[in-house]
C-alpha atoms as a PDB file:
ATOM      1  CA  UNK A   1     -14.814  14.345  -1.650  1.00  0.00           C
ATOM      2  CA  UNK A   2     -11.316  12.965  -0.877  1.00  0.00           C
ATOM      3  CA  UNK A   3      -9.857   9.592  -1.759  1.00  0.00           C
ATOM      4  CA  UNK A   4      -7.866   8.052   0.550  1.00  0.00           C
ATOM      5  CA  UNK A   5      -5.524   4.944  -0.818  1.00  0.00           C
ATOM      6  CA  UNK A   6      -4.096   2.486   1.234  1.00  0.00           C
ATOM      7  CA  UNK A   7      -6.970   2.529   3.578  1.00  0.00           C
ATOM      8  CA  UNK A   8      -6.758  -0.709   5.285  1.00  0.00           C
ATOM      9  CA  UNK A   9      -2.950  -0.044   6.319  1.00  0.00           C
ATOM     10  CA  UNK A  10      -0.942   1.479   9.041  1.00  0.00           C
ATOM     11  CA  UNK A  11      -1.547   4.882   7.946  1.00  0.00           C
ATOM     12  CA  UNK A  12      -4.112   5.329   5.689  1.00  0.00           C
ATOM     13  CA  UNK A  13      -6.886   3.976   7.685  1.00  0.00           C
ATOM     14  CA  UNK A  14      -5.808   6.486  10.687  1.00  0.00           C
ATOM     15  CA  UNK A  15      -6.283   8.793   8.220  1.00  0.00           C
ATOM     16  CA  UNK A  16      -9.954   7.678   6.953  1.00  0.00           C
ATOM     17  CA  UNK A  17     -10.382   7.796  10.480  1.00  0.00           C
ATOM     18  CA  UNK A  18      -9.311  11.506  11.022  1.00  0.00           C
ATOM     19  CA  UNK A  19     -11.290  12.738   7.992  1.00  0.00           C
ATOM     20  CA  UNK A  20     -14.391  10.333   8.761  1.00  0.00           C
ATOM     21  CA  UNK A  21     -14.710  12.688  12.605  1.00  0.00           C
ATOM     22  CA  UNK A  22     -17.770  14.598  13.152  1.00  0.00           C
ATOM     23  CA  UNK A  23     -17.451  18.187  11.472  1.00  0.00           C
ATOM     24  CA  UNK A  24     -17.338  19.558  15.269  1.00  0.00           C
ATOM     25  CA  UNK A  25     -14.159  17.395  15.764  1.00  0.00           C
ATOM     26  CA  UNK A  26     -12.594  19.098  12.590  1.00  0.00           C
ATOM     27  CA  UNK A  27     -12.239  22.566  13.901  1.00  0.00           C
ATOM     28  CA  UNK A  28     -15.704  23.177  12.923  1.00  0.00           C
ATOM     29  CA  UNK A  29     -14.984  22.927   9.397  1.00  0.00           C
ATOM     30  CA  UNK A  30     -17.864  20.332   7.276  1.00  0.00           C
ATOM     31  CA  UNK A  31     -16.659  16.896   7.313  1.00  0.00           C
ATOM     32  CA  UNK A  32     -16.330  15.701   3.293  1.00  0.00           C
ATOM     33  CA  UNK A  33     -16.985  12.528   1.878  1.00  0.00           C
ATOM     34  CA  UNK A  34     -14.176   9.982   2.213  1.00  0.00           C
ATOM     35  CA  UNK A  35     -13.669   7.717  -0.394  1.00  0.00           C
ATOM     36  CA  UNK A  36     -11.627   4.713   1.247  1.00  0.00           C
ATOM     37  CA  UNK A  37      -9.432   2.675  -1.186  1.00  0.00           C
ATOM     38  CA  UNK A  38      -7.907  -0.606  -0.632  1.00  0.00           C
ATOM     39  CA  UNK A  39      -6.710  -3.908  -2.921  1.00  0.00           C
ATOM     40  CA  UNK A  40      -8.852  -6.244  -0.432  1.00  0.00           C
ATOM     41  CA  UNK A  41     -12.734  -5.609   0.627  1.00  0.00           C
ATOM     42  CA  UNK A  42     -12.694  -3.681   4.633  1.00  0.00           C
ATOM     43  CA  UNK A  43     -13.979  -5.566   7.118  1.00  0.00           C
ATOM     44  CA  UNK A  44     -16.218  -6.513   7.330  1.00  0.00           C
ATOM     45  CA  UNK A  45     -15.859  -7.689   3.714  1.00  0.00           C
ATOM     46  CA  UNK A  46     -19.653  -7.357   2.267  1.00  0.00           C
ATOM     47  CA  UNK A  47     -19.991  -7.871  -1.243  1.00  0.00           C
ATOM     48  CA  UNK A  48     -16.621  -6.210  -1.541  1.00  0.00           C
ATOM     49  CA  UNK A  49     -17.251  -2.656  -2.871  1.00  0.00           C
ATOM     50  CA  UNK A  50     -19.351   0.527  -2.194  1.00  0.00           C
ATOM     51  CA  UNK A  51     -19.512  -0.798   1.215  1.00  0.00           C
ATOM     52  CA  UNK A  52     -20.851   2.618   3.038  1.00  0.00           C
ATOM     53  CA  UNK A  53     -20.031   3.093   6.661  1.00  0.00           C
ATOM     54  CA  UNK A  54     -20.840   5.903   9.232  1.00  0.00           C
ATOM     55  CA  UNK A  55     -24.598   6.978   8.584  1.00  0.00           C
ATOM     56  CA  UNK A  56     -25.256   8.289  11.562  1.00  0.00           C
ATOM     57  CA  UNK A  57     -26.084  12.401  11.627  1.00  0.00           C
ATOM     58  CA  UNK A  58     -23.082  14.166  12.225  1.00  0.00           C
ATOM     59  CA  UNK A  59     -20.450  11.748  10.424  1.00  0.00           C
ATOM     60  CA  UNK A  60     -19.531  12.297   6.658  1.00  0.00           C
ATOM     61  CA  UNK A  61     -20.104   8.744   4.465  1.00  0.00           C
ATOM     62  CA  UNK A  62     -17.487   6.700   4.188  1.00  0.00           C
ATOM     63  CA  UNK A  63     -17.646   4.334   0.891  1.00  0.00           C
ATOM     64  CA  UNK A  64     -14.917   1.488   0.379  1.00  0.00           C
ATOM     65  CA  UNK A  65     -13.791   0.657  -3.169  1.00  0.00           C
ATOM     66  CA  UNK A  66     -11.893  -2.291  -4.101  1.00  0.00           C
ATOM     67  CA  UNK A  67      -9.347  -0.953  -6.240  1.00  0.00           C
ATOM     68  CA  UNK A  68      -5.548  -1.229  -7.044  1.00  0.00           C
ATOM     69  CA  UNK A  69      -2.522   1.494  -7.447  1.00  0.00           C
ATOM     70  CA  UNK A  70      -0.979  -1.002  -9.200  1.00  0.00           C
ATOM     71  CA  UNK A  71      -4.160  -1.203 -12.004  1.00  0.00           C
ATOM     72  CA  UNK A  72      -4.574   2.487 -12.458  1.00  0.00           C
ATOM     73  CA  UNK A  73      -7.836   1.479 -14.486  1.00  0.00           C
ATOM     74  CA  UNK A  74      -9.424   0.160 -11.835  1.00  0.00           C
ATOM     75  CA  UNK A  75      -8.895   3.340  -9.552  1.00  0.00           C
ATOM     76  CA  UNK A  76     -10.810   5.404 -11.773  1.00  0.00           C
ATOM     77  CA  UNK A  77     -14.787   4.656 -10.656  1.00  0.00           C
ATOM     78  CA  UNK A  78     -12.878   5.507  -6.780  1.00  0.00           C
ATOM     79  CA  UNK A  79     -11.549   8.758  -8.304  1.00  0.00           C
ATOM     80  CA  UNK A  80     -14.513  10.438 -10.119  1.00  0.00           C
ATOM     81  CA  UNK A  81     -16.012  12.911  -8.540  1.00  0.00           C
ATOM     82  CA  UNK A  82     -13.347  13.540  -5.722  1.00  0.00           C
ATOM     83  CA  UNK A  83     -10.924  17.194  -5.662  1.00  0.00           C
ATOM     84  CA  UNK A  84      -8.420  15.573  -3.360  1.00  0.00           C
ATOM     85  CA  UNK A  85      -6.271  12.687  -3.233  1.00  0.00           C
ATOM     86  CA  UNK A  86      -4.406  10.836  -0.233  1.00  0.00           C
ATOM     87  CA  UNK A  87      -1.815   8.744  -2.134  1.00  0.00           C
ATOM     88  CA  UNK A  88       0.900   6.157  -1.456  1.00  0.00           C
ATOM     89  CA  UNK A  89       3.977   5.466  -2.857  1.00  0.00           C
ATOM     90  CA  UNK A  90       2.819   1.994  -4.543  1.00  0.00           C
ATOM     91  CA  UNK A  91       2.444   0.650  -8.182  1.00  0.00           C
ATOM     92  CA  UNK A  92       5.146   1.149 -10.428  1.00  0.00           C
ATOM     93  CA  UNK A  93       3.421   4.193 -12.661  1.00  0.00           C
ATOM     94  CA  UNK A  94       2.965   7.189 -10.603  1.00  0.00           C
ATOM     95  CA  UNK A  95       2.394   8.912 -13.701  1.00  0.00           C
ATOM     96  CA  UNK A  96      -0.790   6.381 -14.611  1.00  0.00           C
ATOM     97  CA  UNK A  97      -2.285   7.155 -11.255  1.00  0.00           C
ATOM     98  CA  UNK A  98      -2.088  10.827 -11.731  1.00  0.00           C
ATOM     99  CA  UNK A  99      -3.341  10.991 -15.352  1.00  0.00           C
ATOM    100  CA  UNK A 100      -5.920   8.837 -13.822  1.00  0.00           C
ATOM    101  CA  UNK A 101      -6.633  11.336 -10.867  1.00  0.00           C
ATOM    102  CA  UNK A 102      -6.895  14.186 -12.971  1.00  0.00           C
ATOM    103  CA  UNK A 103      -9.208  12.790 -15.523  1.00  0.00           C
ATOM    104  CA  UNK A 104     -11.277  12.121 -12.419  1.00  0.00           C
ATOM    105  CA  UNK A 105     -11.179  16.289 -11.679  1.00  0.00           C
ATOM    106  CA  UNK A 106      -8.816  15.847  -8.744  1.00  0.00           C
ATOM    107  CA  UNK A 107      -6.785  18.768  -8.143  1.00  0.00           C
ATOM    108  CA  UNK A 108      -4.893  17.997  -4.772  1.00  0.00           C
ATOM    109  CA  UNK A 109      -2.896  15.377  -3.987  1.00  0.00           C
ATOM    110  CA  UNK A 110      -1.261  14.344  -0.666  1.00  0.00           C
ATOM    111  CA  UNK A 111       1.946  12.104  -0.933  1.00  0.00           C
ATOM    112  CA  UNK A 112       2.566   9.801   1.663  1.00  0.00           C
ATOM    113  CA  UNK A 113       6.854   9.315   0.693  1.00  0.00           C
ATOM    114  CA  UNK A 114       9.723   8.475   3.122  1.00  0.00           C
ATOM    115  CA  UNK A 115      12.368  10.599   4.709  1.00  0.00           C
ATOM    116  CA  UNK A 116      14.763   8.475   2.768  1.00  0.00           C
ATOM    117  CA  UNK A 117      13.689   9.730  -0.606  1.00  0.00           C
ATOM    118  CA  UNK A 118      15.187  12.938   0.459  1.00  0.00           C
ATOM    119  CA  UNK A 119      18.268  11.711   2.666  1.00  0.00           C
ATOM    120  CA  UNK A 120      19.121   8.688   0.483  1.00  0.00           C
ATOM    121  CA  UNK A 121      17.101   9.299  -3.007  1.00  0.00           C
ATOM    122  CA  UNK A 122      19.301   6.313  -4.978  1.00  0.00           C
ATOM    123  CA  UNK A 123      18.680   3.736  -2.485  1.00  0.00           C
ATOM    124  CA  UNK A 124      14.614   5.216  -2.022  1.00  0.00           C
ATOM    125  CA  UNK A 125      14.291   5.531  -5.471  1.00  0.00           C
ATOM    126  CA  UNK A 126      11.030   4.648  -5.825  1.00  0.00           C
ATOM    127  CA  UNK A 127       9.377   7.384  -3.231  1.00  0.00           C
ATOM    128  CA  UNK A 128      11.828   9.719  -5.333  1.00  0.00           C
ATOM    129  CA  UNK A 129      10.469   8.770  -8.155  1.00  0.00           C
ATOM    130  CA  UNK A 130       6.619   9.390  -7.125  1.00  0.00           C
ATOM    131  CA  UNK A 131       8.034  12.307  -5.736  1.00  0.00           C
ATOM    132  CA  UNK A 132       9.173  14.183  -8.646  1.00  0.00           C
ATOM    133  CA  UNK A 133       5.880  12.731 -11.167  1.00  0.00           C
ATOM    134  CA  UNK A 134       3.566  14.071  -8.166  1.00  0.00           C
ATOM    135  CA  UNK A 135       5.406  17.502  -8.326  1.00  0.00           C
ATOM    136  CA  UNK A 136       5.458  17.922 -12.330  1.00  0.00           C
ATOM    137  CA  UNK A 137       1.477  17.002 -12.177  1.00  0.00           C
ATOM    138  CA  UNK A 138       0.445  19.926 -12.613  1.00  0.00           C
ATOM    139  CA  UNK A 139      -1.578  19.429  -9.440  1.00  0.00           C
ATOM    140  CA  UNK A 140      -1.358  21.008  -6.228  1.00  0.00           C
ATOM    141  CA  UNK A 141       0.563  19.233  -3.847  1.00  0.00           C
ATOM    142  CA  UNK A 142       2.042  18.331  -0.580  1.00  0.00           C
ATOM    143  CA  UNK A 143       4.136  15.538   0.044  1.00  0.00           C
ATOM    144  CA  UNK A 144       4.984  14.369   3.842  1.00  0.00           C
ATOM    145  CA  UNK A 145       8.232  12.511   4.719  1.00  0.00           C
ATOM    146  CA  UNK A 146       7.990  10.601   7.578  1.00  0.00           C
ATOM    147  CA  UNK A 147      11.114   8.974   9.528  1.00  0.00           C
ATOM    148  CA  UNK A 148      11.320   5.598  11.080  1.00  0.00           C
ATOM    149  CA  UNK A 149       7.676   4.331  12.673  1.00  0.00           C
ATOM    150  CA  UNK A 150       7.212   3.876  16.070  1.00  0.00           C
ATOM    151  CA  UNK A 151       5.114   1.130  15.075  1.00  0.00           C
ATOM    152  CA  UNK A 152       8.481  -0.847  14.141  1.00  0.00           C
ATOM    153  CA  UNK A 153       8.291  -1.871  17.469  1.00  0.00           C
ATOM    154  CA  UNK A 154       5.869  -4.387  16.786  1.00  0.00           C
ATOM    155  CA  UNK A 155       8.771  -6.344  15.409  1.00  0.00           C
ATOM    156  CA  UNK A 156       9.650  -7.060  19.167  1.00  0.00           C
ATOM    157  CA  UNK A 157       6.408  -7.686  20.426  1.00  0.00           C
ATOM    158  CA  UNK A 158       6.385 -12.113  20.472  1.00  0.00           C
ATOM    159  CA  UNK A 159       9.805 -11.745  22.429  1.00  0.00           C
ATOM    160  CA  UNK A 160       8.818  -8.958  24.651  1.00  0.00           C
ATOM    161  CA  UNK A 161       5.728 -11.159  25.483  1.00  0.00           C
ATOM    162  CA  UNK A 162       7.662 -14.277  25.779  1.00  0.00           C
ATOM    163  CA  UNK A 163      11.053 -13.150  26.785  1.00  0.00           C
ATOM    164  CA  UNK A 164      10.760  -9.277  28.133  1.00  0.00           C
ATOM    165  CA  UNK A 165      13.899  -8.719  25.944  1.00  0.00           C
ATOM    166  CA  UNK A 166      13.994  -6.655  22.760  1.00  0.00           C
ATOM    167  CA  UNK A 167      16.799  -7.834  20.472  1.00  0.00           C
ATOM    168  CA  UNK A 168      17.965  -5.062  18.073  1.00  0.00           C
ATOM    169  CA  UNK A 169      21.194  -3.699  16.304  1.00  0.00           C
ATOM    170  CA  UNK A 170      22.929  -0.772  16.772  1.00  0.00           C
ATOM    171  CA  UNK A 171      21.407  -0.605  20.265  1.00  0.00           C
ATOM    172  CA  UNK A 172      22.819   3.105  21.156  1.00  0.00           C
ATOM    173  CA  UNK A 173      21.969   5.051  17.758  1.00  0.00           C
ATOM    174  CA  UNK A 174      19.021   7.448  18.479  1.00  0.00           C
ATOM    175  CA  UNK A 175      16.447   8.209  15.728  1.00  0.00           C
ATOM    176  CA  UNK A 176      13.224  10.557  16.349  1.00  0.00           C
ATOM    177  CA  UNK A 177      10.834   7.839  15.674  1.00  0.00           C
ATOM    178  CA  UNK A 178       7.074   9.347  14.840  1.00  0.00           C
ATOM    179  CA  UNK A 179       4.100   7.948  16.043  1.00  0.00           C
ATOM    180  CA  UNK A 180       2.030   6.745  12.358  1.00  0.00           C
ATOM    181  CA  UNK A 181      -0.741   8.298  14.315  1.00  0.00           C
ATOM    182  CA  UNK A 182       0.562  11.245  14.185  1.00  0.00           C
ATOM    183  CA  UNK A 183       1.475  11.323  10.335  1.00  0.00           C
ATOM    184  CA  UNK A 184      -2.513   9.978   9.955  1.00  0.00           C
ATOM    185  CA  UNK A 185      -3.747  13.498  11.817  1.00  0.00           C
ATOM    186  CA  UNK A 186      -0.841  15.557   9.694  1.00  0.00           C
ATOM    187  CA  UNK A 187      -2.516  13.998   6.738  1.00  0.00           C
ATOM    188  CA  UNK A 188      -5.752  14.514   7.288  1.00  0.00           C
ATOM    189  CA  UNK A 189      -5.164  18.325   7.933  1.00  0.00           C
ATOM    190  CA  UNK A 190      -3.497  18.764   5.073  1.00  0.00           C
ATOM    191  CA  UNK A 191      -6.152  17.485   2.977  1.00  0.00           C
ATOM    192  CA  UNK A 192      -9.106  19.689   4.273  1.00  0.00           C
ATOM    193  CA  UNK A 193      -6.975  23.054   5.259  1.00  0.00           C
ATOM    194  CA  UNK A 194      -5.597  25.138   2.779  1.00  0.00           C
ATOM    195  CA  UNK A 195      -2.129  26.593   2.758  1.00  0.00           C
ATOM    196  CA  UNK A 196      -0.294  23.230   2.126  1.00  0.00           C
ATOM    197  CA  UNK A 197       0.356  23.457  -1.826  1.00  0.00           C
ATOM    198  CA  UNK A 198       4.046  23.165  -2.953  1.00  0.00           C
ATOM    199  CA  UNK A 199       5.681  21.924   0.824  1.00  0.00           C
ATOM    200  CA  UNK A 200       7.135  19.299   1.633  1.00  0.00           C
ATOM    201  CA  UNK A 201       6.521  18.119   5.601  1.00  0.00           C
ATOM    202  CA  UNK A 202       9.334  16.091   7.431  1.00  0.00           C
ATOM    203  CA  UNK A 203       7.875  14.100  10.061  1.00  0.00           C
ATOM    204  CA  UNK A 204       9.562  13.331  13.723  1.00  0.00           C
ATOM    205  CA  UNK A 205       8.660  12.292  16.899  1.00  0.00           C
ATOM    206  CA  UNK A 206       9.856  15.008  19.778  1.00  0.00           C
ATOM    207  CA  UNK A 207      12.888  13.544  20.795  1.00  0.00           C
ATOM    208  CA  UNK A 208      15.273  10.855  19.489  1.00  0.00           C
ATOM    209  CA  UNK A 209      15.875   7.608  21.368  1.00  0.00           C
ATOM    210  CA  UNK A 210      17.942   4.599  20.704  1.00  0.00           C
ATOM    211  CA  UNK A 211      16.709   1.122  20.488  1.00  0.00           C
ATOM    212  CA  UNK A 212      17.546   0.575  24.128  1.00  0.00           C
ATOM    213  CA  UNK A 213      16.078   3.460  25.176  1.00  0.00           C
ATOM    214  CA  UNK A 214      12.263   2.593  23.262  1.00  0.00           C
ATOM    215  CA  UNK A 215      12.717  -1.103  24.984  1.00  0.00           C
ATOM    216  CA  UNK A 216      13.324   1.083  28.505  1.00  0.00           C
ATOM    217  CA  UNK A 217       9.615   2.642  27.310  1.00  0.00           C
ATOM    218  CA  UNK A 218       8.019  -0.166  27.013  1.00  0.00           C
ATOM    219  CA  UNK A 219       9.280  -1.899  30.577  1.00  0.00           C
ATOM    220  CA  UNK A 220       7.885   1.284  31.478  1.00  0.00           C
ATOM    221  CA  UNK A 221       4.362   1.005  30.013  1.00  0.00           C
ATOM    222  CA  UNK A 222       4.562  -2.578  31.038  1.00  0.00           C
ATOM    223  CA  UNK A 223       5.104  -1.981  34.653  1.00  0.00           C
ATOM    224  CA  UNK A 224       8.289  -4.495  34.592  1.00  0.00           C
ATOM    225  CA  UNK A 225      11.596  -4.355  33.153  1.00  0.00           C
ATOM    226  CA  UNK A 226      12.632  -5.274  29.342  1.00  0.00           C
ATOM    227  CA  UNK A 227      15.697  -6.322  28.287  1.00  0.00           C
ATOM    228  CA  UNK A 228      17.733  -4.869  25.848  1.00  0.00           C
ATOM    229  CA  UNK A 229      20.213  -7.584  23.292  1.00  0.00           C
ATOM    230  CA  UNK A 230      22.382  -6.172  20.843  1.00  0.00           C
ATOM    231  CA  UNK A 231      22.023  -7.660  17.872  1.00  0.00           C
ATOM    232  CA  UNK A 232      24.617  -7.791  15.089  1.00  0.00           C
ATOM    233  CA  UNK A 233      24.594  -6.229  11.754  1.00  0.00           C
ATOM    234  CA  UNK A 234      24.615  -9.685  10.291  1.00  0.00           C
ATOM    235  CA  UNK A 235      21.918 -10.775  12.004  1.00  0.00           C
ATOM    236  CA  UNK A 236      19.978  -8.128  12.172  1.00  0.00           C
ATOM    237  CA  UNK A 237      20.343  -7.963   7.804  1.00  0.00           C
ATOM    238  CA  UNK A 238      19.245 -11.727   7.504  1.00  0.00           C
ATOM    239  CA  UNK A 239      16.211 -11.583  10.035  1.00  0.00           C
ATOM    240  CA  UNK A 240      15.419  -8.449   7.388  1.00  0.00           C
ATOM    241  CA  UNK A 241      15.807 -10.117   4.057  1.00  0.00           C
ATOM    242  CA  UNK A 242      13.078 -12.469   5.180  1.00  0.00           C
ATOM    243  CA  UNK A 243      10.537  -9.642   4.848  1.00  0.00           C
ATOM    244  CA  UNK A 244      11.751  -6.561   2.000  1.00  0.00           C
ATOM    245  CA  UNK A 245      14.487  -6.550  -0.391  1.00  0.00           C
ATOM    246  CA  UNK A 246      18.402  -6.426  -0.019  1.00  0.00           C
ATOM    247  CA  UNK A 247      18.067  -2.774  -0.970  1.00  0.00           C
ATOM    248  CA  UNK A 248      16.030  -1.798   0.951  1.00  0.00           C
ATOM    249  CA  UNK A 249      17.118  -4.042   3.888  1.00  0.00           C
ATOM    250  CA  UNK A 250      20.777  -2.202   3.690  1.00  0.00           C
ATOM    251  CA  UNK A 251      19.189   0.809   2.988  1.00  0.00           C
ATOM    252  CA  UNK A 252      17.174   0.503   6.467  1.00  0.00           C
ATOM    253  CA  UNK A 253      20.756  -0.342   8.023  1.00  0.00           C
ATOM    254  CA  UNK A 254      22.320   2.289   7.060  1.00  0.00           C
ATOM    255  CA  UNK A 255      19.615   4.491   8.780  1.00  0.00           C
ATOM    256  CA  UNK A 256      19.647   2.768  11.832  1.00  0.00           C
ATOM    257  CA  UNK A 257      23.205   2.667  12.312  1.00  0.00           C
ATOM    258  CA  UNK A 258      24.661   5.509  10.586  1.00  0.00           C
ATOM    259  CA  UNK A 259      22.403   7.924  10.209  1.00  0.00           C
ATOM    260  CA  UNK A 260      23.003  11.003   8.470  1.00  0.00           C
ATOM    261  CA  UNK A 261      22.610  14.459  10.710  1.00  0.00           C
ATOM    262  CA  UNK A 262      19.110  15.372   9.110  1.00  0.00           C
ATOM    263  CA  UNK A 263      17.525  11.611   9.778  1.00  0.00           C
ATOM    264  CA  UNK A 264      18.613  12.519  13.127  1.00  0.00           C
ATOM    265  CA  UNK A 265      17.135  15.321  13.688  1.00  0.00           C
ATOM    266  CA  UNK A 266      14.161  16.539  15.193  1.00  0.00           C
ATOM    267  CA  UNK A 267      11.472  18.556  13.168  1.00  0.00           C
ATOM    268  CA  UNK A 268       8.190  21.149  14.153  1.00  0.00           C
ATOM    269  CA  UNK A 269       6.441  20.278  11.502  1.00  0.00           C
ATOM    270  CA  UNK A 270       4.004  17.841  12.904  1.00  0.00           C
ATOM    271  CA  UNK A 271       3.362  20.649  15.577  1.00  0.00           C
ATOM    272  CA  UNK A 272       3.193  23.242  12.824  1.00  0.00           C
ATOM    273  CA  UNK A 273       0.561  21.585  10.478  1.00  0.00           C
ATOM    274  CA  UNK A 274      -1.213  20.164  14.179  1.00  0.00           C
ATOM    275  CA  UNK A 275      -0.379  23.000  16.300  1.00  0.00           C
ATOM    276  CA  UNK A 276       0.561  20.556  19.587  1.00  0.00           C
ATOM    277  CA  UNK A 277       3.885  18.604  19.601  1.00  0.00           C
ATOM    278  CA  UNK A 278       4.385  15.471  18.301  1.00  0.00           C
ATOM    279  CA  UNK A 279       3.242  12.454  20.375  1.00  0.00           C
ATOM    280  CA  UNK A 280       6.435  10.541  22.077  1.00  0.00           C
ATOM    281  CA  UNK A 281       7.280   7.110  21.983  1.00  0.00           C
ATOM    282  CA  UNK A 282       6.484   6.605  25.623  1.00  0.00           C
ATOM    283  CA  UNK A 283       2.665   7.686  24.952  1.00  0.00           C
ATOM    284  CA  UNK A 284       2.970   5.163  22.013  1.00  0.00           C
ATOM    285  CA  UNK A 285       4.173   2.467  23.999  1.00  0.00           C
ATOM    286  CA  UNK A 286       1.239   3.512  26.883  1.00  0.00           C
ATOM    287  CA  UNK A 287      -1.549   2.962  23.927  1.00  0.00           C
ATOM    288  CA  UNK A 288      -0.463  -0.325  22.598  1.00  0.00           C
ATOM    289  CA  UNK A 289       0.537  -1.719  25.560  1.00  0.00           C
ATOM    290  CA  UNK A 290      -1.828  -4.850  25.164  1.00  0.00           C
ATOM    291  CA  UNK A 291       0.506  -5.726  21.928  1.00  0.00           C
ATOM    292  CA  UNK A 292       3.214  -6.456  23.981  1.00  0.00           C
ATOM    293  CA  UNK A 293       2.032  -7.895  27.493  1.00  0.00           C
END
């Protein structure tokens, strides 16, 4: 059985997803039991926990909880009984949630982190921090370090509708942005294959554009030119501040327009754990065209 936290989100239900595939989609191997975790009730809501989905032959169960990383008591009826453990970097006690995971009898545990705990540890201090309890657990681990989301793009989405422009800073810095799909199915592998204890994965997309280049991708999937505006730092830092912390916020800037050589870079390991390259932004942009049309 394998808990997976942060179910409803951008990853983590991509990754109940992956897991929650027939057994013939999985390489053949059996599908296990998926245990999804989330603060609020999936939809649809129910009476808020045990909900079971998938009971058709073929499909594994699927059972939301209602539980919180933040309350490590409440995680541990979602725990028992499970041997792996897809977790987030969320709460303030990593150490809590692991005691709490191995009183359960988990023994693996797959950290979802951020490239920026190992490019910029002080200013991601938090991932660092889960980082380091997850690797002194005495559990066997693997934690994956994903770059910038192609999903960010969403940001743009009202004013490509509205407007066709994207406005963005530091219009001509190019980052390999990954596809969270991608990082789902990288996940998901990792969890039912063995030969993953004790790495650490660094997830790209193939190439790395700039901002102008992604809004060029998605006048592309649109079938009509966007518009690229260069935003200021200034601006670009307030619009920020209205959704994540100043840390963070100038953290994120400092990414996106300095970037150190390794955030720039482009990695195999989505193709290693996957064995087929990473999915480009343009094939992003293709699939979620309806978000910005």
């Amino acid at each position: 059985m394998i808990v997976v936290t942060g179910a409803t989100g951008n990853v983590g239900r991509q990754v109940v997803a992956a897991l929650a595939a027939p057994a013939a989609e999985n390489s053949g191997a059996t599908a296990p039991q998926v245990v999804a975790v989330s603060r609020r009730p999936a939809e649809p809501a129910g009476p808020g926990q045990g909900q079971e989905q998938n009971p058709e032959p073929g499909r594994p169960r699927v059972i939301h909880r209602q539980a919180d990383l933040g309350s490590p008591d409440t995680l541990r009826p979602a725990f028992e009984g499970a041997d792996a453990l897809f977790l987030l970097v969320a709460g303030d006690d990593p150490h809590a949630v692991l005691d709490a995971a191995k009183t359960a009898g988990i023994r693996r545990v797959v950290l979802l982190s951020s490239q920026g705990a190992g490019t910029r540890p002080q200013a991601y201090a938090h991932a660092a921090a889960f980082e380091a309890a997850v690797r002194d657990s005495g559990l066997e681990w693997t934690v994956l370090r994903p770059g910038g989301f192609a999903s960010n793009a969403f940001a743009w989405a009202e004013t490509v509708r509205t407007r066709r422009t994207v406005f963005a800073p530091f219009g001509d810095v190019a980052l390999p942005v990954v596809d969270p799909a991608d990082v789902a199915q990288v996940a998901a592998a990792v969890l039912r294959e063995p030969g993953h204890a004790g790495r650490t994965y660094e997830l790209t997309g193939p190439a790395a554009l700039s901002p102008r280049e992604r809004a060029s991708a998605l006048g592309a999937a649109l079938g009509e030119p966007v518009d690229f505006v260069e935003q200021s730092r200034a601006e670009a830092r307030e619009q920020m501040l209205g959704f994540m912390p100043e840390p963070v916020a100038d953290a994120t800037l400092g990414i996106l327009g300095e970037p150190l050589p390794a955030e720039q870079a482009v990695t195999p390991d989505v193709e290693r754990v996957l064995g087929r390259p990473a999915g480009s932004f343009a094939a992003w942009a293709a699939g979620h065209r309806a978000a910005f049309a």
